[in-house]
Protein backbone atom coordinates (compact mmCIF):
# COMPACT_ATOMS: atom_id res chain seq x y z
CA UNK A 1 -6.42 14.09 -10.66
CA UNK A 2 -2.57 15.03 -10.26
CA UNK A 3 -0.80 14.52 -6.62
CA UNK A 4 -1.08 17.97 -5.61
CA UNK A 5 -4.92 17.68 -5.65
CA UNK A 6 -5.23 14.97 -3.91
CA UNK A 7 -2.79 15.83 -1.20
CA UNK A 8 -5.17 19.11 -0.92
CA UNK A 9 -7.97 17.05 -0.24
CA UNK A 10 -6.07 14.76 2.13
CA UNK A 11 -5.81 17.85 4.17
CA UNK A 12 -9.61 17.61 4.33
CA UNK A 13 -9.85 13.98 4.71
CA UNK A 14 -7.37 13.96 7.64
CA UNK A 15 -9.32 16.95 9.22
CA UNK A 16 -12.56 17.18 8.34
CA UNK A 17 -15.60 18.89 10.03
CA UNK A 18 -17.76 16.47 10.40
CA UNK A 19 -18.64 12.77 9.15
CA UNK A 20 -21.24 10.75 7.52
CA UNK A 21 -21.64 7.22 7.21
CA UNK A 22 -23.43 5.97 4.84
CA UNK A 23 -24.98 2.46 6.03
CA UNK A 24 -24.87 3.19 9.63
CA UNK A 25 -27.19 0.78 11.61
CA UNK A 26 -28.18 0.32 15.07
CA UNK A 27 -27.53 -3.54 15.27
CA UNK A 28 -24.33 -4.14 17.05
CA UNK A 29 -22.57 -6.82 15.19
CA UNK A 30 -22.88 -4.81 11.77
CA UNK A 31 -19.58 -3.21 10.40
CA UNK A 32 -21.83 0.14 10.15
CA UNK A 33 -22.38 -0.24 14.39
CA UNK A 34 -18.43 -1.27 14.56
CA UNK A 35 -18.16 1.87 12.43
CA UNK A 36 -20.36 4.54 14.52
CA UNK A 37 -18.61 3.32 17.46
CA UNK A 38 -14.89 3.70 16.30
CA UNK A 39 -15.58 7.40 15.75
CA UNK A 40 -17.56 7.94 19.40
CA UNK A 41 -15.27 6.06 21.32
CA UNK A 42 -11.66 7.58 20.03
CA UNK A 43 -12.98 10.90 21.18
CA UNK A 44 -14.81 12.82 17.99
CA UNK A 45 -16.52 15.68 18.98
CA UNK A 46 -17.29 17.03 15.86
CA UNK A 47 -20.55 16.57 13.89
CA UNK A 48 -22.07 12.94 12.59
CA UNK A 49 -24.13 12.01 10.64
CA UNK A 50 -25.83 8.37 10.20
CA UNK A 51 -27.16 7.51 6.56
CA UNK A 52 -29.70 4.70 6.18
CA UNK A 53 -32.46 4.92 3.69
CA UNK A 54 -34.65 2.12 5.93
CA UNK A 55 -38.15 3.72 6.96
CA UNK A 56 -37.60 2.11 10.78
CA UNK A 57 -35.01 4.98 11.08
CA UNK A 58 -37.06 7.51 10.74
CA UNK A 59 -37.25 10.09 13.18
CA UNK A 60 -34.94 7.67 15.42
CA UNK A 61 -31.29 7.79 16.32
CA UNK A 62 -28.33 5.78 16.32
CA UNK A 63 -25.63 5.86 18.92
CA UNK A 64 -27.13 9.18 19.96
CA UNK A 65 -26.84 10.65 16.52
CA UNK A 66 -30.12 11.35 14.28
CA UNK A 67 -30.64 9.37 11.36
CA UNK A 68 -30.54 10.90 7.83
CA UNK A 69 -32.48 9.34 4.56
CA UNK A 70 -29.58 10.07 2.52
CA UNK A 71 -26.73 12.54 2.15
CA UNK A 72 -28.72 15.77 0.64
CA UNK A 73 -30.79 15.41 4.06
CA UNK A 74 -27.66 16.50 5.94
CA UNK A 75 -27.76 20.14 7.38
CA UNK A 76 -24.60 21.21 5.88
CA UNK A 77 -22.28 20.27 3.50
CA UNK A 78 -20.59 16.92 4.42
CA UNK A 79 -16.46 16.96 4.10
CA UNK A 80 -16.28 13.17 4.63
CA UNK A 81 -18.45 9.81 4.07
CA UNK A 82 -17.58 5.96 5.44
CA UNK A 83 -19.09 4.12 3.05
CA UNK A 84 -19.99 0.39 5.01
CA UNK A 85 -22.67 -1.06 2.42
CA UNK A 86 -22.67 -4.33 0.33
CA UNK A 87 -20.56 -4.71 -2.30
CA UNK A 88 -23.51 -4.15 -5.00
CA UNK A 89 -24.77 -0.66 -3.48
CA UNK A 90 -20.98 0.67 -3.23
CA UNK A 91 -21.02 2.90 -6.84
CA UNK A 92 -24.37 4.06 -5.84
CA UNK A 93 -22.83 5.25 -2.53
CA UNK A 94 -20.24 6.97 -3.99
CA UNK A 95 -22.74 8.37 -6.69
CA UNK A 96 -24.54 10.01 -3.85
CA UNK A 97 -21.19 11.64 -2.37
CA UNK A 98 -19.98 12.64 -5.68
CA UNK A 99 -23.65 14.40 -6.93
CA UNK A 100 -23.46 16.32 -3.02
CA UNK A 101 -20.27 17.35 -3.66
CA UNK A 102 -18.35 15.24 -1.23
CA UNK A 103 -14.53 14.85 -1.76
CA UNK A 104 -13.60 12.49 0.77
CA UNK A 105 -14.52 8.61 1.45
CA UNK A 106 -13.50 5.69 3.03
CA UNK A 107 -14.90 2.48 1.48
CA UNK A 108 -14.75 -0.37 3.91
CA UNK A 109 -16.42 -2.71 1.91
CA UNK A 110 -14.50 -5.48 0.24
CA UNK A 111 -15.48 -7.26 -3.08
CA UNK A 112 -13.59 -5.37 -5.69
CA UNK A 113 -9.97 -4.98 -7.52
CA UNK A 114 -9.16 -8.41 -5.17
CA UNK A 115 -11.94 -10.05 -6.99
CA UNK A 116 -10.77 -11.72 -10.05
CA UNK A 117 -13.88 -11.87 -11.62
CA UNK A 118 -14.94 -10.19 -14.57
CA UNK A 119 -18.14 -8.55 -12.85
CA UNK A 120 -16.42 -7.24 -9.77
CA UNK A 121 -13.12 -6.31 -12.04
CA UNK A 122 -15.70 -4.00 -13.99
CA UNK A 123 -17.25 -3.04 -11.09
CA UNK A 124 -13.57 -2.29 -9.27
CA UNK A 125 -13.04 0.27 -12.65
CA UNK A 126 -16.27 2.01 -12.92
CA UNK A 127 -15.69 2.68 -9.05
CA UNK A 128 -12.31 4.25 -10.19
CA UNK A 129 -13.60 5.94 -13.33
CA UNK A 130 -16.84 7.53 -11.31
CA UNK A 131 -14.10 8.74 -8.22
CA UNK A 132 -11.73 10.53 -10.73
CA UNK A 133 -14.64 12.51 -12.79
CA UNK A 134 -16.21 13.12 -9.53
CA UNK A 135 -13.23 14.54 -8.08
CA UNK A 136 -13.45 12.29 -4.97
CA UNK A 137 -10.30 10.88 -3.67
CA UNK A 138 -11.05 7.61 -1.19
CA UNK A 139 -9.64 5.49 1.13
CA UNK A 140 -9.81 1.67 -0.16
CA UNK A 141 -12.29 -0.40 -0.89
CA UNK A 142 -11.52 -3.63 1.32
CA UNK A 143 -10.19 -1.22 4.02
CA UNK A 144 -10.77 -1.27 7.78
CA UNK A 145 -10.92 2.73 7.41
CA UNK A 146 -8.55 4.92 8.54
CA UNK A 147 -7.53 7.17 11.64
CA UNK A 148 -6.32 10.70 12.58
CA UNK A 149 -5.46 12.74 15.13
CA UNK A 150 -4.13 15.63 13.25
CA UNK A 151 -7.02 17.81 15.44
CA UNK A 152 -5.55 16.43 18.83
CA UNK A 153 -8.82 17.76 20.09
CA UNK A 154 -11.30 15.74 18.44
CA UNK A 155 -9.37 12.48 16.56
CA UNK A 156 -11.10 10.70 14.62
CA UNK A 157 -11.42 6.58 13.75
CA UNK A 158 -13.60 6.10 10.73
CA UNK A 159 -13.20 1.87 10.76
CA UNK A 160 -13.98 -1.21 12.48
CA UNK A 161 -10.59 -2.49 13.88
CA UNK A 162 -10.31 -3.31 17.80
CA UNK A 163 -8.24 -0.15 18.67
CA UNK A 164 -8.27 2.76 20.23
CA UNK A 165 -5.34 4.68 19.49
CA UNK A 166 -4.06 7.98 21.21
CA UNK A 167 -2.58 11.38 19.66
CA UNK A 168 1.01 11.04 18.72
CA UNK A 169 4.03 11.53 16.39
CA UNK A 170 4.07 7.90 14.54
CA UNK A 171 2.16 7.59 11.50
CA UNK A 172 1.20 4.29 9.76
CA UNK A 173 0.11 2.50 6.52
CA UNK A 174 -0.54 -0.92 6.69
CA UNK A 175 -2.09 -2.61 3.28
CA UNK A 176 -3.68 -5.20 6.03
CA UNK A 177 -6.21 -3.47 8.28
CA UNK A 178 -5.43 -6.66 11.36
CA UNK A 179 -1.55 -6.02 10.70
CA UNK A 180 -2.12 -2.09 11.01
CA UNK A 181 -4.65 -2.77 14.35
CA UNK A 182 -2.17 -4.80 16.09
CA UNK A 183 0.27 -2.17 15.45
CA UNK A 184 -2.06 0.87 16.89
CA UNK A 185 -2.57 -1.50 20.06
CA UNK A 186 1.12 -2.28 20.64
CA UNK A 187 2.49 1.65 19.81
CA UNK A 188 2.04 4.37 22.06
CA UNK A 189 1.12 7.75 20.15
CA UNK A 190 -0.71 7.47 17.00
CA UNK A 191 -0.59 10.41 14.09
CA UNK A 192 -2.24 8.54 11.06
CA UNK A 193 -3.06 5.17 10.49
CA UNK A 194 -4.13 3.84 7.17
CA UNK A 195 -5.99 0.76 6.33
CA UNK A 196 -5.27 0.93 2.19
CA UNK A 197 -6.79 -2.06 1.12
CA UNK A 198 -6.99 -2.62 -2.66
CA UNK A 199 -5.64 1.46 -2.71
CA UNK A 200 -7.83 1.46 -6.23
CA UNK A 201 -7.82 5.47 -5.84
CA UNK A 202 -5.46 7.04 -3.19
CA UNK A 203 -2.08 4.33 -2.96
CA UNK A 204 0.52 3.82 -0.14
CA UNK A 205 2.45 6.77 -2.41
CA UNK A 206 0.22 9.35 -1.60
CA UNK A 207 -0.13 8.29 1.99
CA UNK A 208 3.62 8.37 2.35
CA UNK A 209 4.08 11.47 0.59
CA UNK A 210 1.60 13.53 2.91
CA UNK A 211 3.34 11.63 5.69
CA UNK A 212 6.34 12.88 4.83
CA UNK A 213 5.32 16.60 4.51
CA UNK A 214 3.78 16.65 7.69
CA UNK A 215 6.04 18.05 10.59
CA UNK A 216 4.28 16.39 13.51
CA UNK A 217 4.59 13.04 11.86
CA UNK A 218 8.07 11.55 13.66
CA UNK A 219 8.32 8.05 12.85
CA UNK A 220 6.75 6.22 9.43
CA UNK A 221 5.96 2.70 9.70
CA UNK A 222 4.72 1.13 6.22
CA UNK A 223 3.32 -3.17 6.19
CA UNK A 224 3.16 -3.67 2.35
CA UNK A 225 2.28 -6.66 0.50
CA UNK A 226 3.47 -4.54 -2.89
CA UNK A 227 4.22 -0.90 -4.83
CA UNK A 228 2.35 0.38 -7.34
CA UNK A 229 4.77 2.99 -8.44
CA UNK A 230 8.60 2.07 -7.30
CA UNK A 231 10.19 4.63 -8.57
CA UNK A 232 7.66 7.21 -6.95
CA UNK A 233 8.16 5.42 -3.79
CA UNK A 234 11.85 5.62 -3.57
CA UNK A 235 11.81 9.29 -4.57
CA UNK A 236 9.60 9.68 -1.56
CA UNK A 237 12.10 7.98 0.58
CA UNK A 238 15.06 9.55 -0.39
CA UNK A 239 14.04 12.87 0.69
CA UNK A 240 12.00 11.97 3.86
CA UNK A 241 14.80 9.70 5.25
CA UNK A 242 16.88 12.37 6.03
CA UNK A 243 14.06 14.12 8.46
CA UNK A 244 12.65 11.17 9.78
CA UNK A 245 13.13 7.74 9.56
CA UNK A 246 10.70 5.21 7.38
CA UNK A 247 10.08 1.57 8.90
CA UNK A 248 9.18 -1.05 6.03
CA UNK A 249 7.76 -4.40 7.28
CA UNK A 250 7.50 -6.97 3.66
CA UNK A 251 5.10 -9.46 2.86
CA UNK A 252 4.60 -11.54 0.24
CA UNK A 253 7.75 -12.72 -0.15
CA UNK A 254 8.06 -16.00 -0.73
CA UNK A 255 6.50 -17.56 -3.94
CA UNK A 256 2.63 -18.41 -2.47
CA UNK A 257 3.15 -15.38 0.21
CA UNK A 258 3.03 -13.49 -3.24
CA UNK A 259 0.23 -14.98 -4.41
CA UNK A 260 -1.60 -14.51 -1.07
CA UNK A 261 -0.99 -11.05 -1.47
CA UNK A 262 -1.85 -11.07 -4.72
CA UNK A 263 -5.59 -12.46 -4.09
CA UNK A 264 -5.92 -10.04 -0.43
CA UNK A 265 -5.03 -6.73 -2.06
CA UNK A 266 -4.59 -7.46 -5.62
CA UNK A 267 -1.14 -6.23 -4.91
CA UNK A 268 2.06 -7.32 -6.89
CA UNK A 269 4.23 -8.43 -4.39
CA UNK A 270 7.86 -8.01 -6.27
CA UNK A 271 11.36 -9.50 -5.13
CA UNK A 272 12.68 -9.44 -1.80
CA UNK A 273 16.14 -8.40 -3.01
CA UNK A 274 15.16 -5.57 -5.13
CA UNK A 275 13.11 -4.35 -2.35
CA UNK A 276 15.77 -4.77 -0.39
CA UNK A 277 18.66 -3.02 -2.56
CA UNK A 278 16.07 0.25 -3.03
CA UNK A 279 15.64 0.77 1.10
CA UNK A 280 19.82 0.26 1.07
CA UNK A 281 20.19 3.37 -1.19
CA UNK A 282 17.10 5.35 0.54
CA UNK A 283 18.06 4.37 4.25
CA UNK A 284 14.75 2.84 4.97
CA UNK A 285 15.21 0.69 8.03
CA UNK A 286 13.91 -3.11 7.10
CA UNK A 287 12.33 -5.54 9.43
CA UNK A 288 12.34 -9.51 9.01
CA UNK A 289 9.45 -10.24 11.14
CA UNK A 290 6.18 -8.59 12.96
CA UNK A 291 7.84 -8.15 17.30
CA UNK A 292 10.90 -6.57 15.53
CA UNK A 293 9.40 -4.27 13.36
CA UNK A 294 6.83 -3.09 16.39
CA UNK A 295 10.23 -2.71 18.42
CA UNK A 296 12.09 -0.94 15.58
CA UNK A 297 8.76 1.74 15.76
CA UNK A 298 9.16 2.05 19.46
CA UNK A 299 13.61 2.36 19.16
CA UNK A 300 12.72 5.22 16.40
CA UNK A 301 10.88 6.91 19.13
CA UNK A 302 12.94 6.72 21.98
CA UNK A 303 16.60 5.94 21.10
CA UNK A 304 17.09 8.04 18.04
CA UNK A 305 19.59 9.70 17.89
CA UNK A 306 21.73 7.72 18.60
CA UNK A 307 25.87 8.66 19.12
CA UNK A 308 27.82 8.38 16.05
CA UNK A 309 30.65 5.93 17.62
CA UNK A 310 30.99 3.13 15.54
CA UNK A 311 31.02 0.37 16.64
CA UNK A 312 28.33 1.20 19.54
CA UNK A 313 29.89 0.90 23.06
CA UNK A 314 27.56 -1.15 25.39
CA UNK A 315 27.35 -2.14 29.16
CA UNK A 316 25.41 -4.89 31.03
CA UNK A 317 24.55 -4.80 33.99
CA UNK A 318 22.57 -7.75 35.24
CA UNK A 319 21.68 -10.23 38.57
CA UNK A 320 21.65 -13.50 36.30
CA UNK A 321 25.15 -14.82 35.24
CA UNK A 322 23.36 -16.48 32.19
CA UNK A 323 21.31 -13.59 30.63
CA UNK A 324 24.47 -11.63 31.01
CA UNK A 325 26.24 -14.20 28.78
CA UNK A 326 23.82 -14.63 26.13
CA UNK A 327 22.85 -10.89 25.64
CA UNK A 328 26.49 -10.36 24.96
CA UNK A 329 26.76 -13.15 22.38
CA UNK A 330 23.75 -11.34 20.84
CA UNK A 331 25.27 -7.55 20.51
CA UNK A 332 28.73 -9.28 19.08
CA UNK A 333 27.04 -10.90 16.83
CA UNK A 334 24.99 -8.07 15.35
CA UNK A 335 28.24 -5.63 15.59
CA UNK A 336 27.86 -4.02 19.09
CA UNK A 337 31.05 -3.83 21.42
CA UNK A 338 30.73 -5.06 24.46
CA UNK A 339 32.98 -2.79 26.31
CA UNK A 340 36.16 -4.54 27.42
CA UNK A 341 36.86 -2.43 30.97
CA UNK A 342 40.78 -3.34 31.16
CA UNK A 343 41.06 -2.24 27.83
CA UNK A 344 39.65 1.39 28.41
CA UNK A 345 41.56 4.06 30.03
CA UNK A 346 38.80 5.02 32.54
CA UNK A 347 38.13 0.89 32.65
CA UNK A 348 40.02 0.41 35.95
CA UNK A 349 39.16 2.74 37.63
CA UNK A 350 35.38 1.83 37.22
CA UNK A 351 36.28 -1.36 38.29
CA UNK A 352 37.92 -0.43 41.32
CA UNK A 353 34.63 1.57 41.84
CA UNK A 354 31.94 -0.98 41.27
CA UNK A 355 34.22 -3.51 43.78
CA UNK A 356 33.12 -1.31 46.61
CA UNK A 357 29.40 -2.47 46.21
CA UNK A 358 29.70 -5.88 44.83
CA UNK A 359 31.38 -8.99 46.43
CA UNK A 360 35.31 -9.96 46.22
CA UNK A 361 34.02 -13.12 43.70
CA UNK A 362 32.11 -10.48 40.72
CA UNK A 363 33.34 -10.80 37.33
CA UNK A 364 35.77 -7.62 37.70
CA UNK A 365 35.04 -6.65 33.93
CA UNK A 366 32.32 -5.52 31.44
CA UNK A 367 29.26 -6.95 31.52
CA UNK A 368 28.48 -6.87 35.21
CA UNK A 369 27.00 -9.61 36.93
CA UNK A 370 25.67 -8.71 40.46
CA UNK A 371 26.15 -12.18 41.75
CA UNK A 372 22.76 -11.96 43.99
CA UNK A 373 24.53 -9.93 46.18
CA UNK A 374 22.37 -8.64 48.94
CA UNK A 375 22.93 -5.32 49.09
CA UNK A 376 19.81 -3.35 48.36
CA UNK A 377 21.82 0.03 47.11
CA UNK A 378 24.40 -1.96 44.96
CA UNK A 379 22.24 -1.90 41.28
CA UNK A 380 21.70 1.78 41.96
CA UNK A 381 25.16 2.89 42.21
CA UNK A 382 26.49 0.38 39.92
CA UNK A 383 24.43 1.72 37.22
CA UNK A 384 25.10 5.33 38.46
CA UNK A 385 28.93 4.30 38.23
CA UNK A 386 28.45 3.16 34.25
CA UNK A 387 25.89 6.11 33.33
CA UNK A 388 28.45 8.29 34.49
CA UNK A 389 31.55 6.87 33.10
CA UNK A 390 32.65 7.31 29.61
CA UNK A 391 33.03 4.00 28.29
CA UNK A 392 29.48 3.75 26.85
CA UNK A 393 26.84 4.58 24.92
CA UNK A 394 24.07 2.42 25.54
CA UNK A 395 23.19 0.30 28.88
CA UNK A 396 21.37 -2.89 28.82
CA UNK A 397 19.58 -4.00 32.07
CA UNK A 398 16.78 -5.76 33.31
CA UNK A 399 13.85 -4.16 34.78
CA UNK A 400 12.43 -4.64 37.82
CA UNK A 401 8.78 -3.46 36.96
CA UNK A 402 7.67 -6.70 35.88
CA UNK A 403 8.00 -8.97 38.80
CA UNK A 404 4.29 -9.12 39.22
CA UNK A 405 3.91 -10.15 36.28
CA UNK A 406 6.41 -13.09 36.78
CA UNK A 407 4.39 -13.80 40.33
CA UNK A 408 1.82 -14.05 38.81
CA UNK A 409 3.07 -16.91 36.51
CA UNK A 410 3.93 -18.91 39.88
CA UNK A 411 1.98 -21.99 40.03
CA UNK A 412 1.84 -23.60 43.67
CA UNK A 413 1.50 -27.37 44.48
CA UNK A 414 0.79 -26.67 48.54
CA UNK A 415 -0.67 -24.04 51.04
CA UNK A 416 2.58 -23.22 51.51
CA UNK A 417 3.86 -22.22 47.91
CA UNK A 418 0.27 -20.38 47.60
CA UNK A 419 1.32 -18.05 50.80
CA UNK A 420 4.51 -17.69 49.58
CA UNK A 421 2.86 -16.25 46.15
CA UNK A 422 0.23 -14.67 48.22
CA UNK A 423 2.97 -12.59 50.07
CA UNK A 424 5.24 -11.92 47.49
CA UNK A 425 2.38 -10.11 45.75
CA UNK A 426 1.20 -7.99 48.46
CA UNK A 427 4.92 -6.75 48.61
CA UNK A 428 4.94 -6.29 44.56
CA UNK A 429 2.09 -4.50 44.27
CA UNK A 430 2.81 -2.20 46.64
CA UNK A 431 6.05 -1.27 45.31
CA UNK A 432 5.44 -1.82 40.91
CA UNK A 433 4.97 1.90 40.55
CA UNK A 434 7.62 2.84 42.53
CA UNK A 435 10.25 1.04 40.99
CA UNK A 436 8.63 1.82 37.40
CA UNK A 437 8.74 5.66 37.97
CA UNK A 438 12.57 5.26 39.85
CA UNK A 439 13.66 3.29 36.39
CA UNK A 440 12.27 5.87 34.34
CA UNK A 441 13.43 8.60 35.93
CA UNK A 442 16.93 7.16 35.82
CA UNK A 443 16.85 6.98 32.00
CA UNK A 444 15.88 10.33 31.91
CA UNK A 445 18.49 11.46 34.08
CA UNK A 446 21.13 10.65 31.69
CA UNK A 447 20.08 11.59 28.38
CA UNK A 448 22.59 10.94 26.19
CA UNK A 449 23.31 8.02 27.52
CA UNK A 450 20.84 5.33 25.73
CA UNK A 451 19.57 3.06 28.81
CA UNK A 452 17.74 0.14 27.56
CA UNK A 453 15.76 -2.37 30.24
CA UNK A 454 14.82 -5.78 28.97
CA UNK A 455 12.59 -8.25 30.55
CA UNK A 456 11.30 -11.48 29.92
CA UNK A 457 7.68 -10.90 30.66
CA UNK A 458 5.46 -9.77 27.13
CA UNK A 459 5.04 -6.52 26.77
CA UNK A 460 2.26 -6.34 24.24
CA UNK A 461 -0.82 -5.14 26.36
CA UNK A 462 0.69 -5.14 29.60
CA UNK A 463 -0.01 -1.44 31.07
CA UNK A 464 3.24 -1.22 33.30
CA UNK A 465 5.26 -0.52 30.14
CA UNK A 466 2.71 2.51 29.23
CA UNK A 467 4.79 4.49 31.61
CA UNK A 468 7.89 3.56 29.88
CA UNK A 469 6.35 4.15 26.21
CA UNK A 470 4.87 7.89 27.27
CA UNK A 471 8.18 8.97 28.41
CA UNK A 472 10.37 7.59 25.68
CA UNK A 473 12.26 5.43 27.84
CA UNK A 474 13.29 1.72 26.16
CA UNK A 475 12.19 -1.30 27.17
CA UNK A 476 12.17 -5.11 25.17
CA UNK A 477 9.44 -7.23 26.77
CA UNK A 478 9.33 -11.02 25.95
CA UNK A 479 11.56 -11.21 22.92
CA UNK A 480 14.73 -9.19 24.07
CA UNK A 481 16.63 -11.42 21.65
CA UNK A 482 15.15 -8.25 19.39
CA UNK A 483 17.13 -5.73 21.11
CA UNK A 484 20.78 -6.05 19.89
CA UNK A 485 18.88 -6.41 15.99
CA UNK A 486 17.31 -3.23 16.84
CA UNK A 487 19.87 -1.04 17.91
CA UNK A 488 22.23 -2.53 15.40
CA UNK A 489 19.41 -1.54 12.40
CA UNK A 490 18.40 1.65 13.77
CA UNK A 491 22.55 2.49 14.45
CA UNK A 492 22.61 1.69 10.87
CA UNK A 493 20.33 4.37 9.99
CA UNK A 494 22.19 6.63 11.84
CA UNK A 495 25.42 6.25 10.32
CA UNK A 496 23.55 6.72 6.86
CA UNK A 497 21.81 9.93 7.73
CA UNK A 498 24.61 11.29 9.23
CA UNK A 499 26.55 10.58 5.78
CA UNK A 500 24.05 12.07 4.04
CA UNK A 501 24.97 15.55 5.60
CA UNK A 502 28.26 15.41 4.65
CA UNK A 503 27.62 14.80 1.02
């Protein structure tokens, strides 16, 4: 089967009308129950159909849905099958799909091309050879399944990971179905996600290639263990990086990390460096480690584009003398000016302004420290001062949404450190939504400006920062050491597209 077929019958796969799943079972610890559920609870409203040969089904249902003998029991012609039985009844699955003229599949079942066995190598290629003279293109096998929203009205989750993604622009492969869940929990907005396992019939290639061809897919974030065609892959990347930037998140690559990979996916995991030199010449945007990568996602969403000043001009603006100090140490490091006021033409005068609010003893330059002063208006104009002025591109801060959070952390010896928490926490909650919705707002105020919060509580399943995520407004929860890495990779990318359209 040649590309253009099977990206045709991606189309279906991606969209189908309805679903079977073949293995489906009522006991709730089974990957077929994990299974049923994934596609009820992300909101499929389309047809499904449960397929388990076992007399107790008869006449009975599972999760609502009656239960078919096998596929040519199904009322009408079936556009995709999940395939969640043991290893040994897997070709005789796909048998079935192929001989009802299904096109689709997603194997979840392990036990194949990362078995080095003779027996399950054979059984890995007769898998392959039946799929191709079937015409059946599939997701997997060893796969946590796959999802879509492509029909924002009914999206669909054929797998088994803990997630429940939502619509979106940012489209994933992940060639480890825990790496690609904890990426669908931490990124607001899902397109695609695919769980490609052993990829012995469609490959992260084709994924990325339909990726790239889709116009509601934004952002592309790939976690590969290996290629199976390099030169394919940077052909793909070439031409996609200058409409939309591709994330790439490596492992296996150190000497046994390769040979981990090797025995998970049966993947080849290749050099770092020539890995490395093919995303310099395609723009790809590389990540060293699993928090910046999720952040490097979340900066393609909401900070690009960014301005084409190079280096990037930053302000601080902080309350602690010591955060101040540190994040600037940071953004010189990774090639991010720290805006020296009494060097810019408009410098002084901002000074002069932000003296009015702040007292005689502030640090009269660029970052700003606010000294704990205790006036309640002074962050609010100060920020409205640097916002306004033209000395900037990007503001750091820190946010103020999270002091729950850090309340919460407070651990009192005494009645009288437990009322203190006790009252701080009435007054928090009262006013968290407030201050999240005044933050936002003031991002969105001033957009192109690139206003970036920081904050030292996680952010990784803490809801506050939902509000922040759904309007595209930045913010670097427990790891802002990320942040100037971030911007300086993603500015990167920037300066190389924008080359690109001048050549």
């Amino acid at each position: 089967m040649n590309i253009e077929e099977k990206l045709e019958l991606m189309k279906v796969m991606f969209n189908p009308k309805n679903v079977a799943i073949i293995g489906a079972t009522d006991k709730m610890m089974k990957i077929g129950s994990f299974v049923g559920m994934s596609v009820l609870s992300c909101g499929f409203k389309k047809n499904i159909y449960p397929i388990n040969p076992n007399p107790k089904y008869q006449k009975k249902k599972i999760l609502g849905n009656e239960v078919y003998p096998s596929l040519d029991k199904c009322p009408e012609q079936i556009d995709l099958v999940g395939i969640v039985v043991p290893p040994n009844v897997v070709v005789d699955s796909v048998k079935q799909a192929i001989e009802n003229e299904v096109k689709t599949a997603a194997i979840i079942t392990a036990g194949f091309g990362e078995v080095k066995t003779e027996e399950r190598q054979r059984e890995n290629k007769e898998l392959v050879r039946l799929a191709e003279k079937g015409g059946l293109i599939f997701v997997g096998p060893n796969s946590m399944g796959f999802y879509t929203s492509e029909d924002k009205t009914s999206p669909l989750h054929l797998g088994f990971g803990f997630m429940l993604p939502k619509p979106g622009s940012v489209s994933i492969i992940s060639q480890s179905g825990t790496m690609g869940t904890i990426l669908c929990n931490a990124i607001q907005g899902i397109r695609y996600f695919v769980s490609s396992g052993n990829e012995a019939s469609l490959t992260l290639e084709d994924y990325l290639q339909y990726y790239a061809q889709d116009d509601e897919t934004k952002v592309i974030a790939l976690f590969a263990e290996g290629l199976r065609a390099g030169r394919r892959f940077k052909e793909i990347c070439t031409e996609t990086t200058k409409k939309k930037p591709i994330l790439f998140l490596k492992a296996g690559i150190t000497k046994t990390g390769a040979r981990a990979a090797n025995s998970h996916t049966g993947s080849i995991a290749g050099s770092l460096d020539m890995y490395k030199s093919v995303f310099k010449q395609t723009g790809v945007i590389f990540a060293d480690q699993i928090m910046e990568f999720i952040y490097l996602i979340k900066g393609a969403q909401n900070l690009l584009p960014l301005p084409n000043n190079d280096p990037l001009r930053a302000g601080i603006i902080s309350g602690g003398g010591g955060f101040v100090v540190h994040l600037t140490d940071l953004c010189e490091k990774h090639g991010i000016n720290i805006v020296d006021l009494n060097a810019e033409s408009n410098g002084p005068k901002l000074i002069e302004d932000i003296s009015k609010h702040l007292p005689f003893y502030w640090s009269h330059n660029n970052p700003v420290d606010m000294v704990a002063t205790n006036n309640p208006d002074a962050f609010q104009n100060i920020i409205e001062l640097m916002l306004n002025s033209d000395c900037f591109d990007v503001i750091f801060t820190m946010t103020s949404a999270t002091f729950l959070e850090r309340i919460k952390m407070l651990k009192p010896n005494n009645d009288y450190g437990k009322r203190m928490k006790e009252m701080m926490m009435m007054r928090g909650s009262d006013r968290i939504n407030q201050v999240a919705d005044h933050e936002i707002n003031l991002a969105l105020k001033y957009p192109e400006k690139k206003v970036i919060y920081i904050s030292l509580t996680p952010s990784l399943g803490n809801p506050i920062y939902d509000k922040y995520d759904e309007n595209r407004v930045m913010v670097f929860g427990g790891n802002f050491e990320t942040a100037a890495i971030v911007l300086r990779k993603l500015h990167d990318y920037q300066k190389f597209i924008d080359h690109k359209s001048m050549t």
